[in-house]
Protein backbone atom coordinates (compact mmCIF):
# COMPACT_ATOMS: atom_id res chain seq x y z
CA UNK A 1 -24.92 88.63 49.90
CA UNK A 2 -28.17 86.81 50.52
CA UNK A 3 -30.03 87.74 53.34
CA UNK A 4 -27.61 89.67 55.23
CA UNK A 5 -25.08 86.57 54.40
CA UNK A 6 -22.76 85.73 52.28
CA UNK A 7 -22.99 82.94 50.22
CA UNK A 8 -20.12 81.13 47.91
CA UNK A 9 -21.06 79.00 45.06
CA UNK A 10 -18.17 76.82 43.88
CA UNK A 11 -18.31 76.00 40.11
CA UNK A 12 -14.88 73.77 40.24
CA UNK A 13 -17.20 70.30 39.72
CA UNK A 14 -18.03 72.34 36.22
CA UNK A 15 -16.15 72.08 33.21
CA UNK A 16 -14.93 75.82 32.11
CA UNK A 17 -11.92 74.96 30.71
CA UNK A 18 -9.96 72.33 28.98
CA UNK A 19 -7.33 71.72 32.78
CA UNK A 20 -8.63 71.94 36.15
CA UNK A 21 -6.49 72.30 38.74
CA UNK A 22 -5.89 68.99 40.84
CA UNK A 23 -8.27 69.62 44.40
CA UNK A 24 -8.75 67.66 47.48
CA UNK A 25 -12.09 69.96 47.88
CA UNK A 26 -15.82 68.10 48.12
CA UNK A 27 -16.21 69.23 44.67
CA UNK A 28 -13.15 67.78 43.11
CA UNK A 29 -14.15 64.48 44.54
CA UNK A 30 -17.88 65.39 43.34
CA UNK A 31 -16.29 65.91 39.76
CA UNK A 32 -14.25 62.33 40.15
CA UNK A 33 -17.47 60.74 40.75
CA UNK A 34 -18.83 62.08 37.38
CA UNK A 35 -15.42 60.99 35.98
CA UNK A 36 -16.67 57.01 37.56
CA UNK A 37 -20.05 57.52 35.76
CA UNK A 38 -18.31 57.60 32.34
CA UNK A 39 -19.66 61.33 32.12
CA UNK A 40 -15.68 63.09 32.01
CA UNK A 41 -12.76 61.93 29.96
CA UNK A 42 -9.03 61.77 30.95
CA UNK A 43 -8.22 64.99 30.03
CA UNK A 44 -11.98 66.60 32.59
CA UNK A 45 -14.19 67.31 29.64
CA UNK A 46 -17.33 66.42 29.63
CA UNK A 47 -17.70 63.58 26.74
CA UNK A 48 -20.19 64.37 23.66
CA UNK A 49 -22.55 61.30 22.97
CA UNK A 50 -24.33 60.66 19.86
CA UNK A 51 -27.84 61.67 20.46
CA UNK A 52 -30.07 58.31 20.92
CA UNK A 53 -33.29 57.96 19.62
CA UNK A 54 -35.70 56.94 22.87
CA UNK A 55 -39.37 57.38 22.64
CA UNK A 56 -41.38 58.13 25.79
CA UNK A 57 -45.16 58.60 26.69
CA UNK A 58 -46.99 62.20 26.41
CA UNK A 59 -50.02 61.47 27.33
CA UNK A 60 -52.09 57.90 27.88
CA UNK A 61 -55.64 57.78 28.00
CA UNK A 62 -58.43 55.20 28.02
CA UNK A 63 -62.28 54.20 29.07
CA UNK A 64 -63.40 51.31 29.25
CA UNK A 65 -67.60 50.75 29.56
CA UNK A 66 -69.90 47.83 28.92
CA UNK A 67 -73.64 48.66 26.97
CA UNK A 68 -76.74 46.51 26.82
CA UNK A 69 -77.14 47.07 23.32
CA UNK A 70 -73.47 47.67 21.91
CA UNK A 71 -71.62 45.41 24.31
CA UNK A 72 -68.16 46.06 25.72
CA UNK A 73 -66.48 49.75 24.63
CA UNK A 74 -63.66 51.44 24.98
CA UNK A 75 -61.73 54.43 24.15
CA UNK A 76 -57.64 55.04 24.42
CA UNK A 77 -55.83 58.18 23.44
CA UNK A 78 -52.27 57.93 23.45
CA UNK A 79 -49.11 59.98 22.12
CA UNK A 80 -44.94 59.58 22.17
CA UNK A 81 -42.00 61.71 20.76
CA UNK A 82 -38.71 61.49 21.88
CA UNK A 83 -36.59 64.07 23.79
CA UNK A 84 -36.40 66.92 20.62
CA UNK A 85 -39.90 66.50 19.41
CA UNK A 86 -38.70 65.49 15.92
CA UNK A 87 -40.48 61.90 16.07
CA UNK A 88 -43.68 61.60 16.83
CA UNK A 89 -46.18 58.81 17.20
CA UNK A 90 -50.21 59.43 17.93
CA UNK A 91 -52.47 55.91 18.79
CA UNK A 92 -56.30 56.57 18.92
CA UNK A 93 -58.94 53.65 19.28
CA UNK A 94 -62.85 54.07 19.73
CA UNK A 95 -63.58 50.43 20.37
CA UNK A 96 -67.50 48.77 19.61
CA UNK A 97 -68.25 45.37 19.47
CA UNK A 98 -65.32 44.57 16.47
CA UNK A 99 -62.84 45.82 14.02
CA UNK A 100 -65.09 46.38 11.75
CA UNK A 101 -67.68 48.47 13.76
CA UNK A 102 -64.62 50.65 15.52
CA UNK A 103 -62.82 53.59 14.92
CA UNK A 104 -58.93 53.53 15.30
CA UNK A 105 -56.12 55.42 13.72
CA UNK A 106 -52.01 55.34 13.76
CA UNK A 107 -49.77 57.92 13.10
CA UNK A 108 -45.91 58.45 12.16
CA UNK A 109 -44.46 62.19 11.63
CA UNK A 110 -40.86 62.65 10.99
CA UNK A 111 -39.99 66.73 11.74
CA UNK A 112 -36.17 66.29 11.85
CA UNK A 113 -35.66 67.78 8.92
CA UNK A 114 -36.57 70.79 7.00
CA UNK A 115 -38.86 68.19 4.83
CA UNK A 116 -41.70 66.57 7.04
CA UNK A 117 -42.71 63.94 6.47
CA UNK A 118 -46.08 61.43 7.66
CA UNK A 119 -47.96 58.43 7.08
CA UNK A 120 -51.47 58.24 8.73
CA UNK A 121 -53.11 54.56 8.65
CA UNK A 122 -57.39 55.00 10.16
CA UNK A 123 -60.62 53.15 10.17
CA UNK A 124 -64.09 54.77 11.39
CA UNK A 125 -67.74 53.96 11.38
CA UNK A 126 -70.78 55.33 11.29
CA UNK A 127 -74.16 53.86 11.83
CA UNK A 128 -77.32 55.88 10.32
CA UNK A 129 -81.17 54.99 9.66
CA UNK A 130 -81.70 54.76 5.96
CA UNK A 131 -85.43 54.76 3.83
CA UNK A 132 -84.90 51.98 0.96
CA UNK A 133 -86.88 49.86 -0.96
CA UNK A 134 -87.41 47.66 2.17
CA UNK A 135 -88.27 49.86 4.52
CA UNK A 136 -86.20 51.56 6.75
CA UNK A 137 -82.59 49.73 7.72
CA UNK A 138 -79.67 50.43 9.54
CA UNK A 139 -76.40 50.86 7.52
CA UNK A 140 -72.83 51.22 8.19
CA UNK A 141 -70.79 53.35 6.49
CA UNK A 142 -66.88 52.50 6.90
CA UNK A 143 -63.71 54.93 5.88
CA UNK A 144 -60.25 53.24 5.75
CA UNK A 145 -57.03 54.17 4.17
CA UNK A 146 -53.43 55.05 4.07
CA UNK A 147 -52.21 58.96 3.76
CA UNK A 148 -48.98 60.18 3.06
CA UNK A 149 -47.77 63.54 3.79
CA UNK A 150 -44.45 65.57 3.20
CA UNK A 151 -44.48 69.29 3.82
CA UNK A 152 -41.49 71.49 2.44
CA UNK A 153 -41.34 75.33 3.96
CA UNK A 154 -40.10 78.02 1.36
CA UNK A 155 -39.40 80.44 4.53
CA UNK A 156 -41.37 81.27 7.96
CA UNK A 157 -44.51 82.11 6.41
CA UNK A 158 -44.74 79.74 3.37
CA UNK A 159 -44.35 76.36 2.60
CA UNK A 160 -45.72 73.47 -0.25
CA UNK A 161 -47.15 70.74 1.35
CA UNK A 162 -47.78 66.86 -0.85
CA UNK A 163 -49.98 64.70 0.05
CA UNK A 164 -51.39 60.96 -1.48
CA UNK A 165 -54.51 58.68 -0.21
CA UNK A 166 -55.90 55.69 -0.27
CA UNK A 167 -59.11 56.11 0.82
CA UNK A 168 -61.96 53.94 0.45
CA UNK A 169 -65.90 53.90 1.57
CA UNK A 170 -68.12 51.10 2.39
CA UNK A 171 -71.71 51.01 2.91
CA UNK A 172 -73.57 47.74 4.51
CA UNK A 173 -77.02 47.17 4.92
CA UNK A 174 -76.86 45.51 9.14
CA UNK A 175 -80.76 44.41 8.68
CA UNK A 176 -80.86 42.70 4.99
CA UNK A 177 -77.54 40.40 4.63
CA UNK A 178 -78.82 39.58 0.86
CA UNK A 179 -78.57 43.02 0.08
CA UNK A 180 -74.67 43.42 -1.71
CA UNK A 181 -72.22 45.99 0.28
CA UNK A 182 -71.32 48.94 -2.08
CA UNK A 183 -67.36 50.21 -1.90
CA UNK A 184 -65.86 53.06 -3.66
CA UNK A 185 -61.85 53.06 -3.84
CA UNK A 186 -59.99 56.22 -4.49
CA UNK A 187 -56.08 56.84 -4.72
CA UNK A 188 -55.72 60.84 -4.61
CA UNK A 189 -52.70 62.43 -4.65
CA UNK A 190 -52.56 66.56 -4.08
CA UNK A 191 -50.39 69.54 -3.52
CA UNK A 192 -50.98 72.53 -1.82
CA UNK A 193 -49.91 76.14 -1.29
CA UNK A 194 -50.02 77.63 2.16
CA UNK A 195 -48.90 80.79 3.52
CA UNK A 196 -49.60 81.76 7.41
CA UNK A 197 -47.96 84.68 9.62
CA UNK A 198 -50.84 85.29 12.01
CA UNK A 199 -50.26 86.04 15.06
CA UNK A 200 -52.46 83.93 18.28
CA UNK A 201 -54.46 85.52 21.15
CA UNK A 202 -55.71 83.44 23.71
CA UNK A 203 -58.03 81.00 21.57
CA UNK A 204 -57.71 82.71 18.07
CA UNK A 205 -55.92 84.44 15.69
CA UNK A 206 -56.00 88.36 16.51
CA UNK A 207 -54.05 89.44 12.84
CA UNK A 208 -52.36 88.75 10.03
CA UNK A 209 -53.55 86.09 7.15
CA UNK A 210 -53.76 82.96 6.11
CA UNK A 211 -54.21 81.76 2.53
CA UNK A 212 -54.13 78.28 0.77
CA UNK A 213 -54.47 76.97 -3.06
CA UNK A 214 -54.62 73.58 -3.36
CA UNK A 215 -54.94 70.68 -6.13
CA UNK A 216 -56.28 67.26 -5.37
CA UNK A 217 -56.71 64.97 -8.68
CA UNK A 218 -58.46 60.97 -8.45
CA UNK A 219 -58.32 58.71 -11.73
CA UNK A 220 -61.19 56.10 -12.49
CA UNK A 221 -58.55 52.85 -12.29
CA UNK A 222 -60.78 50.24 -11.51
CA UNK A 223 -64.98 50.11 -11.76
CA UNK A 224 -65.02 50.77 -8.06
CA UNK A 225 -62.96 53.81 -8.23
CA UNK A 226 -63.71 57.79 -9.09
CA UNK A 227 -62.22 59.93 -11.22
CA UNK A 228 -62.53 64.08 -10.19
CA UNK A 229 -60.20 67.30 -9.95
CA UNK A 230 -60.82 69.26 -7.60
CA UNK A 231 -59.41 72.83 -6.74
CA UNK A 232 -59.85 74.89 -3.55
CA UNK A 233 -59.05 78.41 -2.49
CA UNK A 234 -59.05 79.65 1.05
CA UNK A 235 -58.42 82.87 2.16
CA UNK A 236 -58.42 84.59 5.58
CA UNK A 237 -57.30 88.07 7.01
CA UNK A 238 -57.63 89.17 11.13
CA UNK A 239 -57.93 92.35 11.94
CA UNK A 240 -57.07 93.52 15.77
CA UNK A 241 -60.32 95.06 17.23
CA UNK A 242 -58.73 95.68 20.52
């Protein structure tokens, strides 16, 4: 009873079992129209598709502005994945004046398997005042490259993530053209060890730890590139005050 009434649901236009009983009821015709629609087979089970791969917006974002001094800007944000979450795609675009002057970045992440796996493709710029020989000039300092990612869990907790860049830095000189641009190129792969079973409050961690080793290694290839190791250790434990 609802309300003092009494109230029948009728789950015949359902599939519960492999016959259904022949009807002349609103539902049975409600389950022959699903039948029309391709969605029932001979036999009034509901058919099992192969799941399609169909990406659709999370979010889209953008600005656009106009400045005296820079010129026309704009800024777009904008993010897809398809129904289970294990494809993703991320856009992100700071426009000024050009390409080079701009900061954009793509993204790919695969999470359908245990493995998973990314490639990251970004550009950014900086401006910034310099003292030199000259004077004092304005230079722009540019960061491009390609990362790759792969991330491997042992259990809940733990997992071994990979990771290899391309990463190069440019400096310019905007005032003096005669003055040569410098560029550094570095290839770096790494590895890492990370374990994590906190558990979140509202905007933090409230306990557990967190803990990561990791190795990141560059070779001096060319005269442009750098050759360093470099080893890091992070460590963190939360303790519930309340």
């Amino acid at each position: 009873k609802l309300y003092g009434e009494n109230v029948r649901i009728d789950f015949r236009s359902h599939v519960f079992a492999e016959k259904i009983a022949e009807d002349t009821t609103a539902a049975a015709r409600k389950k022959d129209v699903f039948r029309i629609a391709g969605n029932i087979d001979e036999h009034g089970n509901h058919k099992v598709n192969k799941y399609k791969l169909t990406f659709t917006p999370d979010i889209v974002y953008g600005n656009a502005g106009y400045s005296t001094f820079y010129g026309v800007q704009g800024t777009t944000q904008m993010a897809f994945s398809d129904m289970l979450g294990n494809h993703q795609i991320f856009f992100l675009t700071n426009l000024l004046l050009d390409l080079k002057n701009s900061d954009y970045a793509l993204a790919y992440y695969n999470l359908a398997g245990r493995t998973d796996f990314g490639v990251e493709i970004y550009h950014s710029a900086r401006f910034l005042f310099l003292d030199d020989f000259f004077g004092t000039s304005l230079y722009r300092f540019r960061q491009y490259g390609i990362n790759l990612y792969a991330s491997r869990p042992f259990d809940k907790f733990n997992r071994l993530d990979f990771g290899v860049s391309w990463f190069n830095l440019a400096r310019d000189n905007l005032d003096l053209a005669f003055i040569p641009p410098q560029h550094r190129t570095v290839i770096m792969p790494g590895i890492s060890v990370v374990h994590d079973n906190v558990l979140w409050g509202m905007i933090a961690p409230v306990n557990g730890s967190r803990y990561e080793v990791s190795l990141t290694a560059s070779r001096r290839l060319t005269d442009e590139s750098l050759s360093f190791t470099t080893i890091v250790g992070d460590y963190r434990r939360y303790f519930r005050l309340g």
